[in-house]
N, C-alpha and C. Protein backbone atom coordinates (compact mmCIF):
# COMPACT_ATOMS: atom_id res chain seq x y z
N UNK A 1 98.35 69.80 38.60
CA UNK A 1 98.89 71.14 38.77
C UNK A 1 98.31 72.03 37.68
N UNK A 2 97.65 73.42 38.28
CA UNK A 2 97.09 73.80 37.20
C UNK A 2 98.59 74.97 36.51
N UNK A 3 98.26 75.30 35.36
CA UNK A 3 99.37 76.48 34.95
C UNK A 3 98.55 76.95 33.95
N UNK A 4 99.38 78.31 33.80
CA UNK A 4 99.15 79.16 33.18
C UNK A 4 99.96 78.81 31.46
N UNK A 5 99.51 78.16 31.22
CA UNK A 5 100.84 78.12 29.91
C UNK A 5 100.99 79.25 28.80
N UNK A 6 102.39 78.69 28.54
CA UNK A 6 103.01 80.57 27.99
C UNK A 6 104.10 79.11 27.39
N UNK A 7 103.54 79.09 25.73
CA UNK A 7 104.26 78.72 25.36
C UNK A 7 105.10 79.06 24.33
N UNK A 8 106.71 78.75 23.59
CA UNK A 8 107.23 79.58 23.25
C UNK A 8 107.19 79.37 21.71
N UNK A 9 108.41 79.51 21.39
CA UNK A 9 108.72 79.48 19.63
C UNK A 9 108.80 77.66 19.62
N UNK A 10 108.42 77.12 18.38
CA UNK A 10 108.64 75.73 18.27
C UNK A 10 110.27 75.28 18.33
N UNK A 11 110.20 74.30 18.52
CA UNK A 11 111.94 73.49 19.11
C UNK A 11 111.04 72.00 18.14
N UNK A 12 112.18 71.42 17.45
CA UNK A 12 112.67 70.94 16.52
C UNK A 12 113.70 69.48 16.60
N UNK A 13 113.48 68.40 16.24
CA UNK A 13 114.59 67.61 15.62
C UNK A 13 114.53 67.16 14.36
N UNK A 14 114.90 66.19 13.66
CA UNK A 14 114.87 65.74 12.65
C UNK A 14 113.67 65.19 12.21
N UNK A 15 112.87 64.67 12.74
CA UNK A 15 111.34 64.23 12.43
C UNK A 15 110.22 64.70 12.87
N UNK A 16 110.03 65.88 13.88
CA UNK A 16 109.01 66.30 14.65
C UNK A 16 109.10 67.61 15.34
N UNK A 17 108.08 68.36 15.33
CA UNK A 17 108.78 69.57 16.13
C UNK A 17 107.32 70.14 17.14
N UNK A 18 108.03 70.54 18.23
CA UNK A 18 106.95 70.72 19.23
C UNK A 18 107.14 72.49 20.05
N UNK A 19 106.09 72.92 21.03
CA UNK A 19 106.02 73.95 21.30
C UNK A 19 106.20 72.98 23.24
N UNK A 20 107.13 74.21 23.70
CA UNK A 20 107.14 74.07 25.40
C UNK A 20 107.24 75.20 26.09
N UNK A 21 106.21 74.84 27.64
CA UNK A 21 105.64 75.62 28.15
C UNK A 21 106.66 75.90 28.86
N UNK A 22 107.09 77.39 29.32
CA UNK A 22 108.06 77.88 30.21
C UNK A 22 107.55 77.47 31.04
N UNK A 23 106.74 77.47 31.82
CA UNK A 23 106.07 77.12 33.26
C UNK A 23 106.56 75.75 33.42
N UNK A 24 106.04 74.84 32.85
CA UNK A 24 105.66 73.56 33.59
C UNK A 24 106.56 72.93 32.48
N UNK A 25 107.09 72.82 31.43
CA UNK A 25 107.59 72.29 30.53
C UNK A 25 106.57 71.32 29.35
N UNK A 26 105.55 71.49 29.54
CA UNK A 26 104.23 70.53 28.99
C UNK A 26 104.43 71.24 26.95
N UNK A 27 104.29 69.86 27.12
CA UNK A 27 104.75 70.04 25.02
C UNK A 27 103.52 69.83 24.09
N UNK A 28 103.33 71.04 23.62
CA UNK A 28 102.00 71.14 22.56
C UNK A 28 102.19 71.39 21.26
N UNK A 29 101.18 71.06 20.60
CA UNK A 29 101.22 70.88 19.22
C UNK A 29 102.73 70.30 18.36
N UNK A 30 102.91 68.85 19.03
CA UNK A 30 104.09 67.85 18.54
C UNK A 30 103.38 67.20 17.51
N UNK A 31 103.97 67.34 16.31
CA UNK A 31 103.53 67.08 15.23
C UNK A 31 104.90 66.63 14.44
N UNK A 32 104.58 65.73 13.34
CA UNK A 32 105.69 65.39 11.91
C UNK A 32 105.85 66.81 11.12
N UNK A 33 107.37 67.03 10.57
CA UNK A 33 107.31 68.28 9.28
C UNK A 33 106.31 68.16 8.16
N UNK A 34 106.51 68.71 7.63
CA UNK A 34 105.47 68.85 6.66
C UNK A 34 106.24 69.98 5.71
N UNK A 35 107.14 68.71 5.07
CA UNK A 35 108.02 69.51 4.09
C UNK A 35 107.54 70.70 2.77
N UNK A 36 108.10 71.98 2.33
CA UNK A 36 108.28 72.34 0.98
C UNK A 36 109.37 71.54 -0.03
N UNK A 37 109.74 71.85 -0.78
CA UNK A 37 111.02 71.91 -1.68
C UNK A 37 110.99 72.35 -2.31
N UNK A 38 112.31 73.23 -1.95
CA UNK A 38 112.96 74.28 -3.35
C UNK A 38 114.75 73.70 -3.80
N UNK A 39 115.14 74.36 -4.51
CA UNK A 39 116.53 73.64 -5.20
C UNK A 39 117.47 75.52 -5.03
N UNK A 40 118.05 74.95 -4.36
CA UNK A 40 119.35 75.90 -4.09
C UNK A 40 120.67 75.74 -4.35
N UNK A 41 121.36 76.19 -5.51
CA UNK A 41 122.46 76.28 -5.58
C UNK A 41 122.99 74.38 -6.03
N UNK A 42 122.13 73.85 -6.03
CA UNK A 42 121.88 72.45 -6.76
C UNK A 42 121.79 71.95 -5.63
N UNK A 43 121.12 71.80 -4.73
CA UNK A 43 120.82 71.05 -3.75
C UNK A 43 119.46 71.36 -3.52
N UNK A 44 118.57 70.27 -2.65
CA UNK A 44 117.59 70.54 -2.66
C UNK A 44 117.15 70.60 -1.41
N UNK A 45 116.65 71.72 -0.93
CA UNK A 45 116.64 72.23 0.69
C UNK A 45 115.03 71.71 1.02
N UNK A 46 114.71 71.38 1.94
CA UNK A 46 113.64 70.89 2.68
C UNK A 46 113.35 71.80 3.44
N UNK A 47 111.89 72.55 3.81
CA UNK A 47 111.70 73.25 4.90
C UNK A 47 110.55 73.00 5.36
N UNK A 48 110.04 73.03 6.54
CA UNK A 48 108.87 72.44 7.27
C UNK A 48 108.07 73.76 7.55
N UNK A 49 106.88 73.54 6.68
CA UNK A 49 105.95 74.40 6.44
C UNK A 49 105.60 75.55 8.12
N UNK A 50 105.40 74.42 9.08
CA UNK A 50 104.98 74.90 10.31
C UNK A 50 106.20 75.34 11.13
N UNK A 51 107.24 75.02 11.10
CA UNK A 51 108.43 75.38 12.28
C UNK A 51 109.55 76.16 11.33
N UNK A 52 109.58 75.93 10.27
CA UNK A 52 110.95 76.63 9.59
C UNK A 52 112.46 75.47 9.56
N UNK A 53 112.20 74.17 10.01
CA UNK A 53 113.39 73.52 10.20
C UNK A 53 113.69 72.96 8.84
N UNK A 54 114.86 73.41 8.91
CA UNK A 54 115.79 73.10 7.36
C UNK A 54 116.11 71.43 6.83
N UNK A 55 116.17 70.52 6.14
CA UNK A 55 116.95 69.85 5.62
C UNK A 55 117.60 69.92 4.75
N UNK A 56 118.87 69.56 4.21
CA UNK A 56 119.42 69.78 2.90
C UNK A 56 119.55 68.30 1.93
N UNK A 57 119.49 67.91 0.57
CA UNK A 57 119.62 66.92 0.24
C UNK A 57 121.11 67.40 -0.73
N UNK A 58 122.24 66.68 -0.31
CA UNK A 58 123.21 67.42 -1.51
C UNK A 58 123.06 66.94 -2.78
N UNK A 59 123.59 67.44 -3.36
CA UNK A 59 124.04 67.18 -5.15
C UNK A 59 123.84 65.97 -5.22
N UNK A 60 122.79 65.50 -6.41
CA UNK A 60 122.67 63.89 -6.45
C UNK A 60 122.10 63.59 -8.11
N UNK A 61 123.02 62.56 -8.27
CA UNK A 61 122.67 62.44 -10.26
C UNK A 61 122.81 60.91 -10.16
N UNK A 62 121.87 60.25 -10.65
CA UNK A 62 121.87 58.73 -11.08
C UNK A 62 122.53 58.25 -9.82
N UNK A 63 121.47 58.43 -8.56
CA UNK A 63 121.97 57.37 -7.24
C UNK A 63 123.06 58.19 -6.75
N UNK A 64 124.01 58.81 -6.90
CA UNK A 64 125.30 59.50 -6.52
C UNK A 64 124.88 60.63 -6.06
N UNK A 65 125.26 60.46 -4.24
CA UNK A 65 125.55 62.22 -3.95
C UNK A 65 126.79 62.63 -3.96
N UNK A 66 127.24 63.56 -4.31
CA UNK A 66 128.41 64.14 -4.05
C UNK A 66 128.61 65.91 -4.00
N UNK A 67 129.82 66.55 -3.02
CA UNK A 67 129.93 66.90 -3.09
C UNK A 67 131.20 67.97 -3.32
N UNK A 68 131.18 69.47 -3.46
CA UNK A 68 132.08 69.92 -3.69
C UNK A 68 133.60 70.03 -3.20
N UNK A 69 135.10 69.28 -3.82
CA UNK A 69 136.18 69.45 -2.69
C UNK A 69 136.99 69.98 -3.58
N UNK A 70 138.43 70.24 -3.00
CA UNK A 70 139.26 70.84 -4.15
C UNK A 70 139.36 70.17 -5.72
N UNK A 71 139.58 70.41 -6.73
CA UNK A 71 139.78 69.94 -8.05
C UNK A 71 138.59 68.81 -8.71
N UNK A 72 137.51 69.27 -7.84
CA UNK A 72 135.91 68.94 -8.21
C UNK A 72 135.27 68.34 -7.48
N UNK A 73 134.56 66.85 -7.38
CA UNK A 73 133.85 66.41 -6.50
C UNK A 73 133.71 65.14 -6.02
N UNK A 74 133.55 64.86 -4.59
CA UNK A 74 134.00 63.62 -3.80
C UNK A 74 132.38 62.72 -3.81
N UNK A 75 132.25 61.58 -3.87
CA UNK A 75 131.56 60.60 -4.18
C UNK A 75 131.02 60.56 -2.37
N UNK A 76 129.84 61.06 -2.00
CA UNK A 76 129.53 61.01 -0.51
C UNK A 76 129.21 59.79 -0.02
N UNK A 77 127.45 59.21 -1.24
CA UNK A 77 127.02 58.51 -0.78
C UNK A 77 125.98 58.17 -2.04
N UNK A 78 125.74 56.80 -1.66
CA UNK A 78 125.01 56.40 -2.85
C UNK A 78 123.69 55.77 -2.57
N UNK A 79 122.87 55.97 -3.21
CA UNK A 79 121.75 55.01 -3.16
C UNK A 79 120.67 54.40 -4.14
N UNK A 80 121.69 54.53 -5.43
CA UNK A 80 120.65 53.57 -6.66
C UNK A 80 120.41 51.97 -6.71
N UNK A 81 120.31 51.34 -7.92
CA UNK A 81 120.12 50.33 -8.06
C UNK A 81 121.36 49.29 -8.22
N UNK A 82 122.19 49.72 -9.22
CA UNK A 82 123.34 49.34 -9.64
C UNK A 82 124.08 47.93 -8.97
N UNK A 83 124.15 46.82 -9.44
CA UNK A 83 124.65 45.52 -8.92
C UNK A 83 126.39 45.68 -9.74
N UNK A 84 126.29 45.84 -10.61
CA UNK A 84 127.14 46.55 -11.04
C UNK A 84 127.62 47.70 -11.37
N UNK A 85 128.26 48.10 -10.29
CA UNK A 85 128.48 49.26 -9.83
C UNK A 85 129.71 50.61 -10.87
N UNK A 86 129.44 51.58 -11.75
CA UNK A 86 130.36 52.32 -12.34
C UNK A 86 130.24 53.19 -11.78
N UNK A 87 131.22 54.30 -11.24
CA UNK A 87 130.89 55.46 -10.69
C UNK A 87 131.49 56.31 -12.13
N UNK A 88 130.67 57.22 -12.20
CA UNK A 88 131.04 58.36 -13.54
C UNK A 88 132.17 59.20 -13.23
N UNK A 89 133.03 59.71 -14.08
CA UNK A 89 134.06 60.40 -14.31
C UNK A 89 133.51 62.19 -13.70
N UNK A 90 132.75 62.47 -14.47
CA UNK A 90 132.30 63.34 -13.97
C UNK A 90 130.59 63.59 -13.24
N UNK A 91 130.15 64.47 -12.50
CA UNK A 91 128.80 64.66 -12.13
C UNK A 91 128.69 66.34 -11.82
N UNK A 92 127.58 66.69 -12.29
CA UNK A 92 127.32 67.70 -12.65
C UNK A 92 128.51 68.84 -12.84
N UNK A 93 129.00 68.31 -13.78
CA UNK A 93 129.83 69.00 -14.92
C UNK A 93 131.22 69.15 -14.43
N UNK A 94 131.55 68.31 -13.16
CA UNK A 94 132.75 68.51 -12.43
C UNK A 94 133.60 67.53 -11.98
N UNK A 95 134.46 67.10 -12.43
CA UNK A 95 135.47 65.93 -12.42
C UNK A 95 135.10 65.27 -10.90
N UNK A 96 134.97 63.71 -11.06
CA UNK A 96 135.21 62.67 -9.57
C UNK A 96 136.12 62.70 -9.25
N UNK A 97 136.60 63.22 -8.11
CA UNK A 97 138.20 63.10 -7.74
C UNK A 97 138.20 62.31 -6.96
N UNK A 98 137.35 61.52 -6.31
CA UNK A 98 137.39 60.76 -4.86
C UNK A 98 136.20 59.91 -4.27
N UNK A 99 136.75 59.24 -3.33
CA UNK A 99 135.58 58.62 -2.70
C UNK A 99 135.65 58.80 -1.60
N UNK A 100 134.31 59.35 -0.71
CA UNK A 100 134.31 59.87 0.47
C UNK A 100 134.58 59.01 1.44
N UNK A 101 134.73 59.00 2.78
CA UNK A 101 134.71 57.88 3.91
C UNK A 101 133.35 58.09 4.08
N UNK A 102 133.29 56.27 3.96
CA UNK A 102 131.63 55.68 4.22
C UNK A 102 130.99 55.74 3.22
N UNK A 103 131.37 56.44 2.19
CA UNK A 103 129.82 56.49 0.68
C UNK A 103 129.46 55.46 0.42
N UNK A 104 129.79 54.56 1.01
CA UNK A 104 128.57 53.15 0.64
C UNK A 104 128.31 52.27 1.83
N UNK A 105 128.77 52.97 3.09
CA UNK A 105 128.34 51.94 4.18
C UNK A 105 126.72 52.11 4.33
N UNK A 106 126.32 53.21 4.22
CA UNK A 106 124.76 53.43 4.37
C UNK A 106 123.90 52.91 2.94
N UNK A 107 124.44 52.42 1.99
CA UNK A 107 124.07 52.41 0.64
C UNK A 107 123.01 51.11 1.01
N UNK A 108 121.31 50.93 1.15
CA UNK A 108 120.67 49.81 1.48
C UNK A 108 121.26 48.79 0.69
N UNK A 109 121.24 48.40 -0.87
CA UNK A 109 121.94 47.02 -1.50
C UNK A 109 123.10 46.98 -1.48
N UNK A 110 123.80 46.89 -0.52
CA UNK A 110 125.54 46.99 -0.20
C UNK A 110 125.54 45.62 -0.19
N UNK A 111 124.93 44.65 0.33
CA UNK A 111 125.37 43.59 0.27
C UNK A 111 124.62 42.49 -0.89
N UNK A 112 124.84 43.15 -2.18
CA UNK A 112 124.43 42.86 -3.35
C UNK A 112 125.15 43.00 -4.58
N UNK A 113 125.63 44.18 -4.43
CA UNK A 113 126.57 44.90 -5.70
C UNK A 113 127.42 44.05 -5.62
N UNK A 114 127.90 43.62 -6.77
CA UNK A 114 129.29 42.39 -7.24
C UNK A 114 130.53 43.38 -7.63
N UNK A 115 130.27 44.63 -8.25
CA UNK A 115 131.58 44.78 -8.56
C UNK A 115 131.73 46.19 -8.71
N UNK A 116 133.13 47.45 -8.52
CA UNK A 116 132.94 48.42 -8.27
C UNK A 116 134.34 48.88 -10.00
N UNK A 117 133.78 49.85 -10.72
CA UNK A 117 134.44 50.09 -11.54
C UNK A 117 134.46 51.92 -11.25
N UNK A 118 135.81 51.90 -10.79
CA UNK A 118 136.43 54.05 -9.98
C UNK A 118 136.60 54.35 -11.88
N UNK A 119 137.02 55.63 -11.96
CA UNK A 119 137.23 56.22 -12.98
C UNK A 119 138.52 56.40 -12.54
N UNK A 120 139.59 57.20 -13.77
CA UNK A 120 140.59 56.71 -13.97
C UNK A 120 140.98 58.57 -13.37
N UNK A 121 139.64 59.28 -13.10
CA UNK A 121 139.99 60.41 -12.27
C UNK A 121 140.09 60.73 -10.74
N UNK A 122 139.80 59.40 -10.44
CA UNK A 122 139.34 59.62 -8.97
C UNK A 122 141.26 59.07 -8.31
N UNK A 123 141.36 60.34 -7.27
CA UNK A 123 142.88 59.71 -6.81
C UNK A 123 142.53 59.33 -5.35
N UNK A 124 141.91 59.20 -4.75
CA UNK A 124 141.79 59.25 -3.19
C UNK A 124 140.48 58.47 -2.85
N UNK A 125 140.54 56.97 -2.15
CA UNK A 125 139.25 56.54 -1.54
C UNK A 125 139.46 56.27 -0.27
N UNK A 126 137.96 57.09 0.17
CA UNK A 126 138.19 57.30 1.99
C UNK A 126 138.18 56.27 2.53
N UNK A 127 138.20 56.68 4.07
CA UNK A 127 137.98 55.57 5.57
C UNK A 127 136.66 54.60 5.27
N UNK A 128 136.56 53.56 4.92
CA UNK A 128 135.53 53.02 5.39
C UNK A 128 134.81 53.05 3.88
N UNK A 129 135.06 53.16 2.83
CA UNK A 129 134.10 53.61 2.15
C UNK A 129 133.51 52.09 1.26
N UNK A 130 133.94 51.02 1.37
CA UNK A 130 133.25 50.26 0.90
C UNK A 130 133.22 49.34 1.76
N UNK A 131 133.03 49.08 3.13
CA UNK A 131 132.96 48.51 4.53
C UNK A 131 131.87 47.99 4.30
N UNK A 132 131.90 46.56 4.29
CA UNK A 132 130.64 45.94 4.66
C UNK A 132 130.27 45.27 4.05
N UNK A 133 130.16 45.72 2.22
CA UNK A 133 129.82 45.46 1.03
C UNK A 133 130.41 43.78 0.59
N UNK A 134 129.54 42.76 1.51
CA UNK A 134 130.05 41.59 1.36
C UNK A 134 129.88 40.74 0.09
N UNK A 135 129.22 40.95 -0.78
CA UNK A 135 129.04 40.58 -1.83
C UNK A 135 130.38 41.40 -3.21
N UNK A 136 131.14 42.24 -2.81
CA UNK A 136 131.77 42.91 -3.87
C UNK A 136 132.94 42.16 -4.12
N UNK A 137 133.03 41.47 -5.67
CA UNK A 137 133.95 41.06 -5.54
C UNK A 137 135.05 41.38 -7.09
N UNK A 138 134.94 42.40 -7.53
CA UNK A 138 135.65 42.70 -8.24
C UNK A 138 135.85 44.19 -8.19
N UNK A 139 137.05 44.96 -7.91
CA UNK A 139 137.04 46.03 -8.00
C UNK A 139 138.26 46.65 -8.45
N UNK A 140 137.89 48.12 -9.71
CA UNK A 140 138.88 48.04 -10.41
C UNK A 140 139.67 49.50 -9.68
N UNK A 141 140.58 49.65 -9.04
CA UNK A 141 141.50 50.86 -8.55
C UNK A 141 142.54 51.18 -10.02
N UNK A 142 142.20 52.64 -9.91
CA UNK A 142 142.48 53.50 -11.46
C UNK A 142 143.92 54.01 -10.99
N UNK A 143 144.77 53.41 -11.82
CA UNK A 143 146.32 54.06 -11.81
C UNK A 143 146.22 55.50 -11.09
N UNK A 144 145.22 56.23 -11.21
CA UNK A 144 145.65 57.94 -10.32
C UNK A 144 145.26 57.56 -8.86
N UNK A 145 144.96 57.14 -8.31
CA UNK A 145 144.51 56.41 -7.10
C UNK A 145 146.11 56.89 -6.82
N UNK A 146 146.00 57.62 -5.34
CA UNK A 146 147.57 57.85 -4.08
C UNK A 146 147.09 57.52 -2.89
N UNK A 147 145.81 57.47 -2.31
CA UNK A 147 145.73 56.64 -1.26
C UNK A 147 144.23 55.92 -1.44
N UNK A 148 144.48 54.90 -0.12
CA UNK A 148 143.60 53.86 0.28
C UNK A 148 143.31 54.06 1.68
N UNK A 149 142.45 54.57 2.15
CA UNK A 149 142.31 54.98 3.57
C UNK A 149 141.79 53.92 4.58
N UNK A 150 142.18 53.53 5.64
CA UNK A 150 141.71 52.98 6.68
C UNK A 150 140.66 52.22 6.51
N UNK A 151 140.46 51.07 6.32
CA UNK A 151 139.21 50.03 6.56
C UNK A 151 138.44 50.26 5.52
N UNK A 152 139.25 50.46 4.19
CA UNK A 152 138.07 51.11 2.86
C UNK A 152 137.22 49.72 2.32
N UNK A 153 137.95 48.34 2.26
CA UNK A 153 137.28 47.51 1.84
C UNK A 153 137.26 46.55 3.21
N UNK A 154 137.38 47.01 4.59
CA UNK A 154 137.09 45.61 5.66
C UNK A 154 135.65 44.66 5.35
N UNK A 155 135.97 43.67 5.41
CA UNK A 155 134.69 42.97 5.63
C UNK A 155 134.31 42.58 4.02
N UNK A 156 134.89 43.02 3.03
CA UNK A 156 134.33 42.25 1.59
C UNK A 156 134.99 41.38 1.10
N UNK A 157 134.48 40.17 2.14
CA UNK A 157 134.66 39.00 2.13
C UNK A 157 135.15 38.46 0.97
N UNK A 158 134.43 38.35 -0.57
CA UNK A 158 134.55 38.44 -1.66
C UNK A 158 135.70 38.96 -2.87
N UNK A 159 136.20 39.76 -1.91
CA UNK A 159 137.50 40.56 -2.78
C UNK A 159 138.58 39.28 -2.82
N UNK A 160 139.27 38.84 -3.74
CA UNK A 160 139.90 37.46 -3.72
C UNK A 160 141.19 37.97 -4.85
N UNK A 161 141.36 39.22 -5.94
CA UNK A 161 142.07 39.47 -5.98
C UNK A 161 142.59 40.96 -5.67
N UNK A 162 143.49 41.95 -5.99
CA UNK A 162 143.65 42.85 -5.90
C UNK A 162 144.58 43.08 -6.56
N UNK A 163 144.87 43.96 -7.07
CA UNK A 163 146.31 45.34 -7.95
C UNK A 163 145.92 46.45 -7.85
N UNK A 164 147.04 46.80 -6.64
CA UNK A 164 147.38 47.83 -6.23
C UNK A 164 148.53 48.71 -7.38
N UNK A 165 147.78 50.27 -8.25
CA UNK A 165 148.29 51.00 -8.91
C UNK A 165 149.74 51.38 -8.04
N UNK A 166 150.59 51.70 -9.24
CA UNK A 166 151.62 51.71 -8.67
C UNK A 166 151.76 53.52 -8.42
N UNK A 167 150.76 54.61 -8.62
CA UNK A 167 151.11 55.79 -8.00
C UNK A 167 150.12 56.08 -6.85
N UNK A 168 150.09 54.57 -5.73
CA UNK A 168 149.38 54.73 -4.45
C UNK A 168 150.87 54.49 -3.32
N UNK A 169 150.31 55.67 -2.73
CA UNK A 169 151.89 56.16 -1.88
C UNK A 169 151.13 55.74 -0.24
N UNK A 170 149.89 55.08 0.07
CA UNK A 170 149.86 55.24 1.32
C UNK A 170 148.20 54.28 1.12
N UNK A 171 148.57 53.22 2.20
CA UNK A 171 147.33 52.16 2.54
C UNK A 171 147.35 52.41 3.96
N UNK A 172 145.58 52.73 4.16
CA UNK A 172 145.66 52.49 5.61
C UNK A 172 145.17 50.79 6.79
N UNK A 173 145.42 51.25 7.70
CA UNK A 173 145.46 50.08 8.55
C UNK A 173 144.12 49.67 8.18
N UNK A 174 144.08 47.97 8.43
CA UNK A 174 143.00 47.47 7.95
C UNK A 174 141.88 47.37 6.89
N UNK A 175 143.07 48.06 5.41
CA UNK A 175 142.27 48.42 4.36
C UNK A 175 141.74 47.26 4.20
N UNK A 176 141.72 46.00 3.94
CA UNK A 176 141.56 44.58 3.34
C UNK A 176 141.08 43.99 4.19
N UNK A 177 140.98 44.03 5.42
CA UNK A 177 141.10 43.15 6.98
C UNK A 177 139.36 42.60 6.20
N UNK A 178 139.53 41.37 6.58
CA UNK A 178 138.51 40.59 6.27
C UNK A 178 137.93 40.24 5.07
N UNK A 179 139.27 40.15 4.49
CA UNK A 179 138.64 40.27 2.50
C UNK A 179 139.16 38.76 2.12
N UNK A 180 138.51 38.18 1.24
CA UNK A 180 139.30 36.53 0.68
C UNK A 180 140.28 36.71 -0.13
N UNK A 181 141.49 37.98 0.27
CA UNK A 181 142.26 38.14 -1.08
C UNK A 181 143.51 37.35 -0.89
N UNK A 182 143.59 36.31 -1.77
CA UNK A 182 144.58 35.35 -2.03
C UNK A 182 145.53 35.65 -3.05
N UNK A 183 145.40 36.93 -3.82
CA UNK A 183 146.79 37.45 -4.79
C UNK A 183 146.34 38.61 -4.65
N UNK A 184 147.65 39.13 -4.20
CA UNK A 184 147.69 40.56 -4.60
C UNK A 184 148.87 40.90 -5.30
N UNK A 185 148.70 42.42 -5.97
CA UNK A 185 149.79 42.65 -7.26
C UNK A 185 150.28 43.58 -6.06
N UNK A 186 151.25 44.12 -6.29
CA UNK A 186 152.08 45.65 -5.22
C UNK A 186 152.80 45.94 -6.71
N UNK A 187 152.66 47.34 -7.05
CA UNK A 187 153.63 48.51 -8.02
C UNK A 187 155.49 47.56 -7.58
C-alpha cells in the first residue's frame, strides 16, 4: 500500500520513543532516549534529548531514596551495598519518619542483607516494605514505631526473634506470615 505519510509529534514510553503516520499508522524514527541531566529542586530530572520525555530520579543519599511527607521524610527505596543494613536518622537535612510500602522489595541484594537497624525517629513502616528479604535476620523496631503495616516482614524466613515497642498501636495482617519467629516480646 503506497501512502502519503504525514507523520506527527513523537509518542513515547519509558525506553523508546517513535513518530506515527496518521495515514497508515507506520512508525518511524523508533529509537532509545538519549538522556540530559539536570538537578531540580534535589532531584534529578532526565530528559531525552530528541522527544522531550521526562524521568525523575527522587532524593537519594548513600543508596536511600526518599521522599518528602509530613514531619520530614519517608524511606522509598533503596539500592546500596549495605549487608548490614542502618538507615540514617536524618537525609538531606530532614528527619526519617518512616518506611515506605515496598522500599526494599525492589532493593537487587534483598536477599543478602542480615540485619536492619530503623532510627529511633522513624514511627511508621509500610505495606510490604521488607517482603522477601530472606536472609534478614535481625531487626531492630525503635520505641517511636505506632504501626507495622500489612506484610512488612512476610517471607523473612530468618526473623526468629522479635520485640514489639510498646507505643505500636496497630500490626497489620500478615506482618510476620512466613518468618522463623519463635519468641516474640508484646508491650
Amino acid at each position: 500500500i503506497d501512502c502519503d505519510h504525514i507523520y506527527g509529534a513523537y509518542q513515547y514510553d519509558a525506553t523508546t520513543h517513535w513518530k506515527s503516520c496518521s495515514n497508515c499508522g507506520d512508525n518511524s524514527n523508533i529509537d532509545n532516549h538519549t538522556f540530559s541531566e539536570t538537578n531540580v529542586a534535589g532531584n534529578t530530572v532526565y530528559t531525552c534529548t530528541s522527544c522531550g520525555y521526562e524521568k525523575t530520579t527522587k532524593n537519594k543519599v548513600d543508596g536511600f531514596f526518599y521522599a518528602d511527607v509530613t514531619g520530614g521524610v519517608q524511606i522509598t527505596a533503596y539500592d546500596g551495598t549495605q549487608t548490614n543494613l542502618t538507615v540514617p536518622s536524618t537525609l538531606g537535612g530532614k528527619t526519617v519518619v518512616s518506611i515506605g510500602d515496598y522500599a526494599f522489595v525492589k532493593y537487587a541484594n534483598k536477599t543478602s542483607f542480615t540485619s536492619i537497624t530503623l532510627p529511633s525517629t522513624v514511627t511508621s513502616i509500610g505495606k510490604g516494605a521488607f517482603n522477601g528479604c530472606t536472609a534478614l535476620a535481625s531487626v531492630n523496631i525503635p520505641a517511636g514505631v505506632k504501626r507495622i503495616e500489612a506484610e512488612t516482614f512476610l517471607g523473612c524466613g530468618q526473623v526468629t526473634n522479635i520485640t514489639i515497642p510498646y507505643g505500636v498501636n496497630f500490626i497489620g495482617a500478615n506482618a510476620f506470615q512466613d518468618c522463623g519467629i519463635y519468641s516474640i516480646i508484646l508491650p
